[in-house]
Protein backbone atom coordinates (compact mmCIF):
# COMPACT_ATOMS: atom_id res chain seq x y z
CA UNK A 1 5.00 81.23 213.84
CA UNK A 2 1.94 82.90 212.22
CA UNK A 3 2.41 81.00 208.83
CA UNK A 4 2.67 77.97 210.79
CA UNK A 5 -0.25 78.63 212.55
CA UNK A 6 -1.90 79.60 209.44
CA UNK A 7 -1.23 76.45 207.65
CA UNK A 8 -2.72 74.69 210.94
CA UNK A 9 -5.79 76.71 211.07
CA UNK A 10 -6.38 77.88 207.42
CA UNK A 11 -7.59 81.64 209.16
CA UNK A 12 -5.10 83.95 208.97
CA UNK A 13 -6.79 86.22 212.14
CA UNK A 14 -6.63 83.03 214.10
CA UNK A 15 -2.99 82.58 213.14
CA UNK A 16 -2.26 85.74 214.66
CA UNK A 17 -3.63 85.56 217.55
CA UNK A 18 -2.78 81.94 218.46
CA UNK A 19 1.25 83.17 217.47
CA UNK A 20 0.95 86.12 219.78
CA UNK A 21 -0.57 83.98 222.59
CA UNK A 22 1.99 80.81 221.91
CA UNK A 23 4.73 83.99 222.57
CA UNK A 24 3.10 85.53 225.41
CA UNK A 25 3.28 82.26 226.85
CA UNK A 26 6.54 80.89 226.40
CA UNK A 27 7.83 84.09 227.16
CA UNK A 28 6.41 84.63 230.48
CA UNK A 29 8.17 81.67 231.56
CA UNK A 30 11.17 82.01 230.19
CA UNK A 31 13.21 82.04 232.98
CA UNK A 32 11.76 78.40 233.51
CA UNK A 33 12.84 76.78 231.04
CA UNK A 34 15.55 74.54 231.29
CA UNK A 35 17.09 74.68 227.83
CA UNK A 36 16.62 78.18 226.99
CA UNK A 37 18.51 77.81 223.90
CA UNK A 38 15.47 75.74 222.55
CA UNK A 39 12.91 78.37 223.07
CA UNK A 40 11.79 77.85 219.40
CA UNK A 41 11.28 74.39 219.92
CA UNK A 42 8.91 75.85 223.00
CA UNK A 43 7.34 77.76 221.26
CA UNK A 44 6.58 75.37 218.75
CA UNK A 45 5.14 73.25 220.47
CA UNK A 46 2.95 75.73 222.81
CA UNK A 47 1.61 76.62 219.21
CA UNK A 48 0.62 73.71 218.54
CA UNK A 49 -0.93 73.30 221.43
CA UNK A 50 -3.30 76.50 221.37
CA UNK A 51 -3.89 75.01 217.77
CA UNK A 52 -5.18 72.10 218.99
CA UNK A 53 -7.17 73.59 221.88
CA UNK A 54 -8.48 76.14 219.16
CA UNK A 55 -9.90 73.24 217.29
CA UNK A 56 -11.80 71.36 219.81
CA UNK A 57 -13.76 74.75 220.70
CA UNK A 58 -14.24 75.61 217.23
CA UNK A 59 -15.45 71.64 216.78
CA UNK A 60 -17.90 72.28 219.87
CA UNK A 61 -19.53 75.37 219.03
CA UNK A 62 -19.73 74.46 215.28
CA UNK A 63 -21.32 70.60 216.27
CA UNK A 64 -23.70 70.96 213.57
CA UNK A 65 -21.37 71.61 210.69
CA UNK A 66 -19.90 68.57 211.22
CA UNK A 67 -22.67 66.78 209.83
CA UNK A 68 -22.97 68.91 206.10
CA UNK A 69 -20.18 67.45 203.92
CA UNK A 70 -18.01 70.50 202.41
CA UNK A 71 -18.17 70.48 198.38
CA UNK A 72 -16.07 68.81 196.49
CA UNK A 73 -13.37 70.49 194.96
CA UNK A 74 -13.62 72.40 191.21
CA UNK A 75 -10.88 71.67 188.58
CA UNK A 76 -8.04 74.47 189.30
CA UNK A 77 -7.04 77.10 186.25
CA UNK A 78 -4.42 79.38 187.99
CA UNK A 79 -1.88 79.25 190.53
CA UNK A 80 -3.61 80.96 192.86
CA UNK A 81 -6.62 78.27 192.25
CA UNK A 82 -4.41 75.33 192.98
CA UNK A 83 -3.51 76.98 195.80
CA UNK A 84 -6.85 77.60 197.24
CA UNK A 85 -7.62 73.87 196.85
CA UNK A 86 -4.76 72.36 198.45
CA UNK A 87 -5.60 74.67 201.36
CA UNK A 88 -9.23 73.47 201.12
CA UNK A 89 -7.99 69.95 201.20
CA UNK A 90 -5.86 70.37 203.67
CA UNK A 91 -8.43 72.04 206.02
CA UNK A 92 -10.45 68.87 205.48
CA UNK A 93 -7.86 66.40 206.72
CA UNK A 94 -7.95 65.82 211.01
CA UNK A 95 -5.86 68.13 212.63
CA UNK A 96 -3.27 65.11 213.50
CA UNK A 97 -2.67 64.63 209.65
CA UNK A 98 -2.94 68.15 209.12
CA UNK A 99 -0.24 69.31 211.30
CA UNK A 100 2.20 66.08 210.76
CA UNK A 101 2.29 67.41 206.64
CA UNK A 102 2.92 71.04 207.69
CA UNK A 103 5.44 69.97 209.75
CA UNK A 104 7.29 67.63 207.50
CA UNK A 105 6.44 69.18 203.95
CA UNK A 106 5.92 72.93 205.30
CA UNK A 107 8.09 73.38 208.17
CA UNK A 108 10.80 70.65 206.37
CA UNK A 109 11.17 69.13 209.92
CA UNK A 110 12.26 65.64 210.30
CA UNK A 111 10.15 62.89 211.45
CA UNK A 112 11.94 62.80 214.85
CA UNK A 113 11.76 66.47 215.11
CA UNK A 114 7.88 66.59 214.34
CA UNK A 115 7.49 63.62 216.79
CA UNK A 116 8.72 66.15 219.30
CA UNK A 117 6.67 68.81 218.50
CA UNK A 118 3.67 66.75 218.28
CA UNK A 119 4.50 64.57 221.39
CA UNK A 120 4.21 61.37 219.75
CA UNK A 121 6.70 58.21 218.51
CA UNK A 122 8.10 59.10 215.72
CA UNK A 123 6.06 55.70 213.83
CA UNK A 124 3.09 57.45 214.69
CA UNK A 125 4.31 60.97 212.53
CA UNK A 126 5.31 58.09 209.73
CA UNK A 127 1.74 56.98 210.27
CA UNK A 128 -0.10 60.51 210.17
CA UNK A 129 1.87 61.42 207.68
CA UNK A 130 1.17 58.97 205.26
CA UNK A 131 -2.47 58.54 205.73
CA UNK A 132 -2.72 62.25 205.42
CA UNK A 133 -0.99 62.30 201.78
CA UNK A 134 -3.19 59.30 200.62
CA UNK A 135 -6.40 61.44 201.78
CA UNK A 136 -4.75 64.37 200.17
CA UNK A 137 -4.34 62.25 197.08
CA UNK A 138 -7.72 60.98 197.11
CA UNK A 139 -9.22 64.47 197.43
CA UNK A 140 -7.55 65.91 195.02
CA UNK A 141 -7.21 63.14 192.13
CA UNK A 142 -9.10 64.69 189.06
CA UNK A 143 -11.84 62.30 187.93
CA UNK A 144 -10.39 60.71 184.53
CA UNK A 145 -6.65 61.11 185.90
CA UNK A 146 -5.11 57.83 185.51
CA UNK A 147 -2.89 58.50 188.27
């Protein structure tokens, strides 16, 4: 749950602590549930939920970031550099497209099993998905690549 949460939130101390709460959470009502045999799929999804809730007061304190555009990109040498910019791009993307990739590419979900998790029609995780990748694509395409 913490690399999930992690490749939601790009901060690995946020990771943490959203994991730990999603847990706390699910676990205190645990003897609520009425599938208990799909407590991961709870827990999921209660992640995912403190993601998104961690976003929205992150986007209200931060209001005036919003406005300075993050630089672009530099041409990756190492592993470790590609790395860092696919997280960077990543980060960029909303946090719909964002967490539709991680849970398709990262998480190797389905699309009807990411619909779940992200309480949507599974079109619309078709939809996120694929709008996500061509942003991803744009963002990353090296100037002079003929691809």
């Amino acid at each position: 749950m913490v690399r999930l949460a992690y490749l939601v939130t790009g901060d690995a101390n946020v990771a943490e602590d959203l994991a730990q709460d999603a847990f706390v959470r699910v676990a205190g009502r645990f003897a609520h549930l009425r599938d208990r045999e799909r407590f991961h799929f709870y827990l999921r999804r209660t992640l995912f939920n403190l993601c998104k809730n961690h976003f929205r007061r992150r986007d209200t304190e931060r209001a005036f970031l919003r406005s300075q555009s993050p630089p672009e990109p530099s041409l990756p040498h190492s592993a470790a550099d590609t790395r860092d910019v696919l997280r960077t791009a990543l980060l960029r993307l909303p946090e719909r497209q964002r967490a539709a990739i991680v849970l398709r590419y990262f998480e190797d979900l389905s699309v009807e099993n990411a619909a779940r998790v992200l309480g949507c029609p599974p079109g619309t995780v078709k939809a996120l998905t694929s709008r996500g990748m061509e942003a991803l694509r744009a963002s990353l395409q090296v100037e002079g690549d003929p691809r």
